[in-house]
PDB file of N, CA and C in Angstrom:
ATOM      1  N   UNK A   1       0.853  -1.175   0.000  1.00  0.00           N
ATOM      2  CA  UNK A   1       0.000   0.000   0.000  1.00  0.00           C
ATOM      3  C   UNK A   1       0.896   1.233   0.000  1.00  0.00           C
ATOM      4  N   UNK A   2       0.468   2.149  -1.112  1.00  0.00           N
ATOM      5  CA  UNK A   2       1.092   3.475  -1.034  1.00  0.00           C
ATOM      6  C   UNK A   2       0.414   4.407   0.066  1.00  0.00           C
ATOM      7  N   UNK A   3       1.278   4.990   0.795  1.00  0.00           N
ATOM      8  CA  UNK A   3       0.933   6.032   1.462  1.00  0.00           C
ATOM      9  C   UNK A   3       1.124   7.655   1.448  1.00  0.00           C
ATOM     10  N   UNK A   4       0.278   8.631   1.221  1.00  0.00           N
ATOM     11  CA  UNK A   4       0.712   9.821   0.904  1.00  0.00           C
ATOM     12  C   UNK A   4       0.011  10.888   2.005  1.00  0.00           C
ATOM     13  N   UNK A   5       1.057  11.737   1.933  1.00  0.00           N
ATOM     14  CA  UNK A   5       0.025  13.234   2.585  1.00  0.00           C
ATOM     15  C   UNK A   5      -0.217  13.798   1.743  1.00  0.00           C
ATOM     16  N   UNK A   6      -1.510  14.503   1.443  1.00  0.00           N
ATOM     17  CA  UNK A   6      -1.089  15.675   0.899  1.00  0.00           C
ATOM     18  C   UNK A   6      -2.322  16.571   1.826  1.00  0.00           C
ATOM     19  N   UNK A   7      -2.553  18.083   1.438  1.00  0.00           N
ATOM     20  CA  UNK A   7      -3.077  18.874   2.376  1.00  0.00           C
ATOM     21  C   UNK A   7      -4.262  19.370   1.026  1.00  0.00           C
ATOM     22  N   UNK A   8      -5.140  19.818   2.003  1.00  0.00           N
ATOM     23  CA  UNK A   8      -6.244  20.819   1.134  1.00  0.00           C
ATOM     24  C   UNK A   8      -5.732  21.619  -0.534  1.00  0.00           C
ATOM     25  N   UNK A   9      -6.456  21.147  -1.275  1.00  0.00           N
ATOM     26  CA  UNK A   9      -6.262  21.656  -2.395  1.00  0.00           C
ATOM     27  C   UNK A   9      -4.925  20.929  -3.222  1.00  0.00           C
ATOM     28  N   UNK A  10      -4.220  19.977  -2.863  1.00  0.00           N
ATOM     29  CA  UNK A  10      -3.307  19.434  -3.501  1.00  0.00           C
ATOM     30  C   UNK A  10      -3.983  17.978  -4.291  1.00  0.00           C
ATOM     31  N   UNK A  11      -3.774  17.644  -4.862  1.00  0.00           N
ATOM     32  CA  UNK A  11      -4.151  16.279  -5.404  1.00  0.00           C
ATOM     33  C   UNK A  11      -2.841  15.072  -6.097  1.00  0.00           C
ATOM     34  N   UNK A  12      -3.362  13.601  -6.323  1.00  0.00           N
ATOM     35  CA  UNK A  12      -2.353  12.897  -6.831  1.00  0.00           C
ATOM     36  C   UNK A  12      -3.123  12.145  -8.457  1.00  0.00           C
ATOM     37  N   UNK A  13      -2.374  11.685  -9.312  1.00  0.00           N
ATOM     38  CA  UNK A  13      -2.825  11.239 -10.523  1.00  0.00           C
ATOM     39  C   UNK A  13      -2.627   9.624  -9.826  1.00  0.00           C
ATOM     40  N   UNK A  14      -4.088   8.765 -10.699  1.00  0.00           N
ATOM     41  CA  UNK A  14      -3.527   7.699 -10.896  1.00  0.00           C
ATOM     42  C   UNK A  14      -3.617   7.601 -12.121  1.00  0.00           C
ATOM     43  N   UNK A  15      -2.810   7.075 -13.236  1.00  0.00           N
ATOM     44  CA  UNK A  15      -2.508   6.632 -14.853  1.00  0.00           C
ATOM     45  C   UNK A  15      -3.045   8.066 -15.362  1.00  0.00           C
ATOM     46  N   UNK A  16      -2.690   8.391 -16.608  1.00  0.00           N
ATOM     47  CA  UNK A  16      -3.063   9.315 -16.881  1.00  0.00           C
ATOM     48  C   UNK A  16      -4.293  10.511 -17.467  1.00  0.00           C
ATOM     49  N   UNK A  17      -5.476   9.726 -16.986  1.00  0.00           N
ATOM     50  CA  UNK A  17      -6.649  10.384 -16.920  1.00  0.00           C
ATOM     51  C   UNK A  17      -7.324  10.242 -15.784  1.00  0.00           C
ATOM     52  N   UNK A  18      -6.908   9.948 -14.552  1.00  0.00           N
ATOM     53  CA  UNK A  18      -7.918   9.929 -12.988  1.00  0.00           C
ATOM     54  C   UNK A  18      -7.207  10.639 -11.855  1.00  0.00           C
ATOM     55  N   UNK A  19      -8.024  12.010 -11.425  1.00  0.00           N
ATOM     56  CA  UNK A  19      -6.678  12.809 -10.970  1.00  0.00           C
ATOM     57  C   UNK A  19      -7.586  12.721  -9.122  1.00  0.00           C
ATOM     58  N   UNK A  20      -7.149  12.447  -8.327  1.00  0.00           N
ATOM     59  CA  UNK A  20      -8.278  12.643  -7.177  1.00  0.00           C
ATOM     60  C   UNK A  20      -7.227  13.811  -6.358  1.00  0.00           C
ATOM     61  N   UNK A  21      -8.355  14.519  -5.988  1.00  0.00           N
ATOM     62  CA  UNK A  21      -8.245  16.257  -5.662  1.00  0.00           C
ATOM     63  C   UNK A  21      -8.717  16.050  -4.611  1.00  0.00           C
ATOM     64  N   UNK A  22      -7.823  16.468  -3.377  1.00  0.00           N
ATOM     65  CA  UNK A  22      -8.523  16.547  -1.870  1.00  0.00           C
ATOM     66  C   UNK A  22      -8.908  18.543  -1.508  1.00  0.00           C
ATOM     67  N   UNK A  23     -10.439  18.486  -1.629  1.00  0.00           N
ATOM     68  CA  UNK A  23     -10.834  19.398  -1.085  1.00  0.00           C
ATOM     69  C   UNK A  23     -11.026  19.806   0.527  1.00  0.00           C
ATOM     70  N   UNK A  24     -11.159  19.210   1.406  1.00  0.00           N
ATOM     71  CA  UNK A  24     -11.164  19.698   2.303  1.00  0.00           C
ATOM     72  C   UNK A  24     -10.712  18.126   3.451  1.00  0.00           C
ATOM     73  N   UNK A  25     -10.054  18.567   4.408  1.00  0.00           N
ATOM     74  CA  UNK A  25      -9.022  17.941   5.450  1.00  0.00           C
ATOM     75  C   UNK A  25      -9.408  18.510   6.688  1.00  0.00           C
ATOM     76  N   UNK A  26     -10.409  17.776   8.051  1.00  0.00           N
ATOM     77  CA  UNK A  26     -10.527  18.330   9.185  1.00  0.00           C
ATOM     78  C   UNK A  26     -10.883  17.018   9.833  1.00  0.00           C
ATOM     79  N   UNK A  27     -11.470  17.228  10.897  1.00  0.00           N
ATOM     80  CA  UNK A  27     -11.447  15.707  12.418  1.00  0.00           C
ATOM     81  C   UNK A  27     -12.410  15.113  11.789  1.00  0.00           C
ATOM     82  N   UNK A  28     -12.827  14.956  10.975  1.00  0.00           N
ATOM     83  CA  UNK A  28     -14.049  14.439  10.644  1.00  0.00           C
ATOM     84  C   UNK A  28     -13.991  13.316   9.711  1.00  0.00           C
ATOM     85  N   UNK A  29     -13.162  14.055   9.109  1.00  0.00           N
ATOM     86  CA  UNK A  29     -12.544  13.039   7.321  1.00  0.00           C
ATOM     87  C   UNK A  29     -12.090  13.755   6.925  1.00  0.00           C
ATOM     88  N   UNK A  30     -12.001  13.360   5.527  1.00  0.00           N
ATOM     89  CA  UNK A  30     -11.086  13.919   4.106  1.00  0.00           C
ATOM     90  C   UNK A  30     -12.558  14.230   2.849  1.00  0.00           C
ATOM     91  N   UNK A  31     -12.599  15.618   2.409  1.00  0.00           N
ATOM     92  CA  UNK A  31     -13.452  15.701   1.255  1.00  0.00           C
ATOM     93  C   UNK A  31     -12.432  15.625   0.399  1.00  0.00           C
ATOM     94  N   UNK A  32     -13.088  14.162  -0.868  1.00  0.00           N
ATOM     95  CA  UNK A  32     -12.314  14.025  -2.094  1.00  0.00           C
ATOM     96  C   UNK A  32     -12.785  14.563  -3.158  1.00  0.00           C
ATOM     97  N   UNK A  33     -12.532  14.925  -4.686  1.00  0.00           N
ATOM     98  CA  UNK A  33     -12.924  15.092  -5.425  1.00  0.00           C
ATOM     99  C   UNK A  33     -12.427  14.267  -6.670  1.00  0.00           C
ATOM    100  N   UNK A  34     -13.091  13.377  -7.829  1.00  0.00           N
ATOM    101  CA  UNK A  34     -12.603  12.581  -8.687  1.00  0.00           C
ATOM    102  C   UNK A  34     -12.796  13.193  -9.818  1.00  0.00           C
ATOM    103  N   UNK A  35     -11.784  13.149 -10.576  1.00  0.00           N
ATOM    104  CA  UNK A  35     -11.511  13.128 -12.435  1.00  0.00           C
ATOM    105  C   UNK A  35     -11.557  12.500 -13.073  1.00  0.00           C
ATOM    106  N   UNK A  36     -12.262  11.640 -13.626  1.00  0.00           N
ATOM    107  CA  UNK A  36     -12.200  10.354 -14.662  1.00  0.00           C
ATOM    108  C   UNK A  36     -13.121  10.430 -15.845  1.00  0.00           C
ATOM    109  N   UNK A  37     -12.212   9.677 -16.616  1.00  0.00           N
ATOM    110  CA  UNK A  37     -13.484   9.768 -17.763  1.00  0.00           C
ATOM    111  C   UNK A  37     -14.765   8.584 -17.640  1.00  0.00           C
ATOM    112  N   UNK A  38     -15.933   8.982 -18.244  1.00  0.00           N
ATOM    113  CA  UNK A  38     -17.449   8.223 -17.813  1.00  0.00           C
ATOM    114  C   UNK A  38     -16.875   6.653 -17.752  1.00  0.00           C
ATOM    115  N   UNK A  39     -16.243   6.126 -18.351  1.00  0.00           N
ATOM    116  CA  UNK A  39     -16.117   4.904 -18.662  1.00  0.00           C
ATOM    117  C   UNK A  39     -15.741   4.147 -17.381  1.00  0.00           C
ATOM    118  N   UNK A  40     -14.972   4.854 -16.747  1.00  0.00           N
ATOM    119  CA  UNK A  40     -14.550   4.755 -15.513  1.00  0.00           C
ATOM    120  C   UNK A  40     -15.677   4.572 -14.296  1.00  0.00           C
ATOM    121  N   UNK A  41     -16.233   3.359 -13.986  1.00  0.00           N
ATOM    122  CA  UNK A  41     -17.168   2.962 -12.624  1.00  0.00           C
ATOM    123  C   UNK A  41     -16.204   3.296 -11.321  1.00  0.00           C
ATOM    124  N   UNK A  42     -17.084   4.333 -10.713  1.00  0.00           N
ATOM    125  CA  UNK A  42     -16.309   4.815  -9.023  1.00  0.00           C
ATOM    126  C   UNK A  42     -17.211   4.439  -7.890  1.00  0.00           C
ATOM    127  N   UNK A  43     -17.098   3.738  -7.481  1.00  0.00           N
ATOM    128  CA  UNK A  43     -18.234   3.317  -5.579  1.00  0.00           C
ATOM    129  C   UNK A  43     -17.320   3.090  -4.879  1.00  0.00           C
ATOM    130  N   UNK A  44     -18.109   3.880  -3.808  1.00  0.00           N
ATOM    131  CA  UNK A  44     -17.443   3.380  -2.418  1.00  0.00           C
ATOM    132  C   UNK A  44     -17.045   1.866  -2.175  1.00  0.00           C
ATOM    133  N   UNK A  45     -16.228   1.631  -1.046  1.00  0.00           N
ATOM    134  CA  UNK A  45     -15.966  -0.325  -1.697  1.00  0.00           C
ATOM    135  C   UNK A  45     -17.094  -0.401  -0.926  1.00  0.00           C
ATOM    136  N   UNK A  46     -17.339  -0.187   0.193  1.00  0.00           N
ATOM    137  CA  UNK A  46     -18.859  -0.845   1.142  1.00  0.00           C
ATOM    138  C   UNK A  46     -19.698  -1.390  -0.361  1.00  0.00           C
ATOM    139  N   UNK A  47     -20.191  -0.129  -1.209  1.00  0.00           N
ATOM    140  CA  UNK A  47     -21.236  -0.702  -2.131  1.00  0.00           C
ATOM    141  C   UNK A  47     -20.862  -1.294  -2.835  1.00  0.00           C
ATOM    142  N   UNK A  48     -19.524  -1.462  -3.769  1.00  0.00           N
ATOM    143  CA  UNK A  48     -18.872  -2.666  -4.073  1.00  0.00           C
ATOM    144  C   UNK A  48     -18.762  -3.845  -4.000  1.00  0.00           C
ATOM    145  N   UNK A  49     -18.497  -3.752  -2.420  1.00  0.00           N
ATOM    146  CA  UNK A  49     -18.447  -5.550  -2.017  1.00  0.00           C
ATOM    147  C   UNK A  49     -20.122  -5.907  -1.890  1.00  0.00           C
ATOM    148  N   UNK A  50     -21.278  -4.670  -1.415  1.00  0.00           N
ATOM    149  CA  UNK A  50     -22.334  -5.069  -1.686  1.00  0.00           C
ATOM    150  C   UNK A  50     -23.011  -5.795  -2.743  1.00  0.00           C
ATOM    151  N   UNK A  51     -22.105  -4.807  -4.063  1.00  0.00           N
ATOM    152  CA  UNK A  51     -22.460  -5.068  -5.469  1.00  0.00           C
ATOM    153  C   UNK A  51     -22.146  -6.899  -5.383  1.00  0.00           C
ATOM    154  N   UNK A  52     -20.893  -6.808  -5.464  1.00  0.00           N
ATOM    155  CA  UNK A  52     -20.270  -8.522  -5.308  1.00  0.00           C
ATOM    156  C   UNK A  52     -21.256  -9.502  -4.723  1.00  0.00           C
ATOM    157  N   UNK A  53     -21.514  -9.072  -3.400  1.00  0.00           N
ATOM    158  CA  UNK A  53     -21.766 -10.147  -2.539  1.00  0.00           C
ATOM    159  C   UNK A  53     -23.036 -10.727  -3.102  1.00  0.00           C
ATOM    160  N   UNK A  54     -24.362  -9.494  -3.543  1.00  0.00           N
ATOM    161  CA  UNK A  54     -25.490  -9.816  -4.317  1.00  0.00           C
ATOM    162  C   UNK A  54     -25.109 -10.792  -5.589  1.00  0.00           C
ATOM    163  N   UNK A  55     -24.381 -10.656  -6.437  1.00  0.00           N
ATOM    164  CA  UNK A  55     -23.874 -11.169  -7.771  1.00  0.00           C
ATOM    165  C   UNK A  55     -23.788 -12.754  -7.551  1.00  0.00           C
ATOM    166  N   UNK A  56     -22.676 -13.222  -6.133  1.00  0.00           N
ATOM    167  CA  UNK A  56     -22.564 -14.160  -6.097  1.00  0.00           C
ATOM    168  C   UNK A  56     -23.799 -14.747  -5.305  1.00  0.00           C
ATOM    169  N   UNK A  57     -24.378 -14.081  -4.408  1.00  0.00           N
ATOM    170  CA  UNK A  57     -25.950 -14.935  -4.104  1.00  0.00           C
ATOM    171  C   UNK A  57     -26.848 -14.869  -5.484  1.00  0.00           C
ATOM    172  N   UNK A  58     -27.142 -14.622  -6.219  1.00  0.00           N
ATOM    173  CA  UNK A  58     -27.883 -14.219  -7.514  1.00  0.00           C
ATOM    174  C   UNK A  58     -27.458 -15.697  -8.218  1.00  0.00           C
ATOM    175  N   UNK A  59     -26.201 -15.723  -8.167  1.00  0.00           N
ATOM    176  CA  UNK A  59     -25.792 -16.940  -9.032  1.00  0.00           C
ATOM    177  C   UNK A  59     -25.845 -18.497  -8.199  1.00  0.00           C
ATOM    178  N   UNK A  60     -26.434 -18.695  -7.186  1.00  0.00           N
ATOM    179  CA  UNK A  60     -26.657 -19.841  -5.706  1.00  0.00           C
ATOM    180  C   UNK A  60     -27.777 -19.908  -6.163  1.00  0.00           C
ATOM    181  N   UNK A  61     -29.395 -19.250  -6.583  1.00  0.00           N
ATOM    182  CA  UNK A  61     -30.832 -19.086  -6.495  1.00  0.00           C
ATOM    183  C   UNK A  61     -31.147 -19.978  -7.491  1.00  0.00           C
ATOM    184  N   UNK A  62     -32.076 -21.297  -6.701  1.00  0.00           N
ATOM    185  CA  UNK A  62     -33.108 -21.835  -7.515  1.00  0.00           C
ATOM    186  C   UNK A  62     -33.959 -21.112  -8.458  1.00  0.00           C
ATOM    187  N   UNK A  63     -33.988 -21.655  -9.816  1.00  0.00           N
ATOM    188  CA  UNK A  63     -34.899 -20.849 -10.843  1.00  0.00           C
ATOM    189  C   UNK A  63     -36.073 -20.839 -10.114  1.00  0.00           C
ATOM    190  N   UNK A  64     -36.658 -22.144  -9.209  1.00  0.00           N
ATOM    191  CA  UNK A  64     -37.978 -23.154  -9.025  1.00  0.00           C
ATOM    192  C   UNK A  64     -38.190 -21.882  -8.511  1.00  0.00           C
ATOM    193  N   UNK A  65     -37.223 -20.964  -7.367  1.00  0.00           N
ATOM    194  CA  UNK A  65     -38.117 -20.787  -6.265  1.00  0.00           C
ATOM    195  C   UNK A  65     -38.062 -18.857  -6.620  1.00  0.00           C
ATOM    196  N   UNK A  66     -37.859 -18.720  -7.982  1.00  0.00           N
ATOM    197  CA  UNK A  66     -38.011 -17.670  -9.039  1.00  0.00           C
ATOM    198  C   UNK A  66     -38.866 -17.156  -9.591  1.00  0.00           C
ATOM    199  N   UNK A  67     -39.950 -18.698  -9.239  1.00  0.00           N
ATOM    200  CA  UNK A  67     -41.069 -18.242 -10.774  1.00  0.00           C
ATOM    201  C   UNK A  67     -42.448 -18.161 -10.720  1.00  0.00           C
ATOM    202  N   UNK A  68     -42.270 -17.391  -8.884  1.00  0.00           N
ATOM    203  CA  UNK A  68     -43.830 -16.837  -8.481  1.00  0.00           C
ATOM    204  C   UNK A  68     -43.095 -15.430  -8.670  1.00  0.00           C
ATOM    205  N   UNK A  69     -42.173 -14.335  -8.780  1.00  0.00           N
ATOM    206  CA  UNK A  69     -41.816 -13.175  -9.431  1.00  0.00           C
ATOM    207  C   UNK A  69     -41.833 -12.973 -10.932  1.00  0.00           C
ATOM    208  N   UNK A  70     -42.291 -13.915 -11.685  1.00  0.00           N
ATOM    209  CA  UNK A  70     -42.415 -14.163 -13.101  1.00  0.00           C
ATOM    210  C   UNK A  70     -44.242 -13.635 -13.613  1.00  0.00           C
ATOM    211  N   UNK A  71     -44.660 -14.116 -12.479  1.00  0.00           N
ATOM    212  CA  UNK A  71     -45.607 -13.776 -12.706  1.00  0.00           C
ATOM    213  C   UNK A  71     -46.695 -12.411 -12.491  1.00  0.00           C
TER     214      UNK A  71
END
């Protein structure tokens, strides 16, 4: 894991089109700001691993017990 400081209003690139810009730094957290182009999917990981975790229960589910929502 890379580790960096940087302070209000400074930012770091990752590859050369995703630039994340830290707007504001106090006891609370860090406000970020992201640059990317659309193509680029950004979520928090919480909803991420949410995304995941649904995907792989989705793919466990009896059709049988599917196909009173069919109707």
């Amino acid at each position: 894991m890379l580790v960096l400081r940087r302070r209000a209003g400074e930012s770091l690139m990752i590859g050369d089109d995703v630039e994340i810009e830290f707007l504001e730094v106090n006891s609370q957290g860090v406000k970020i700001g992201i640059r990317a182009p659309r193509e680029i999917t950004i979520l928090r990981k919480e909803l991420h691993l949410t995304e995941m975790q649904n995907r792989a229960a989705a793919l466990n589910i009896d059709p049988e017990k599917l196909k009173w929502t069919a109707k």
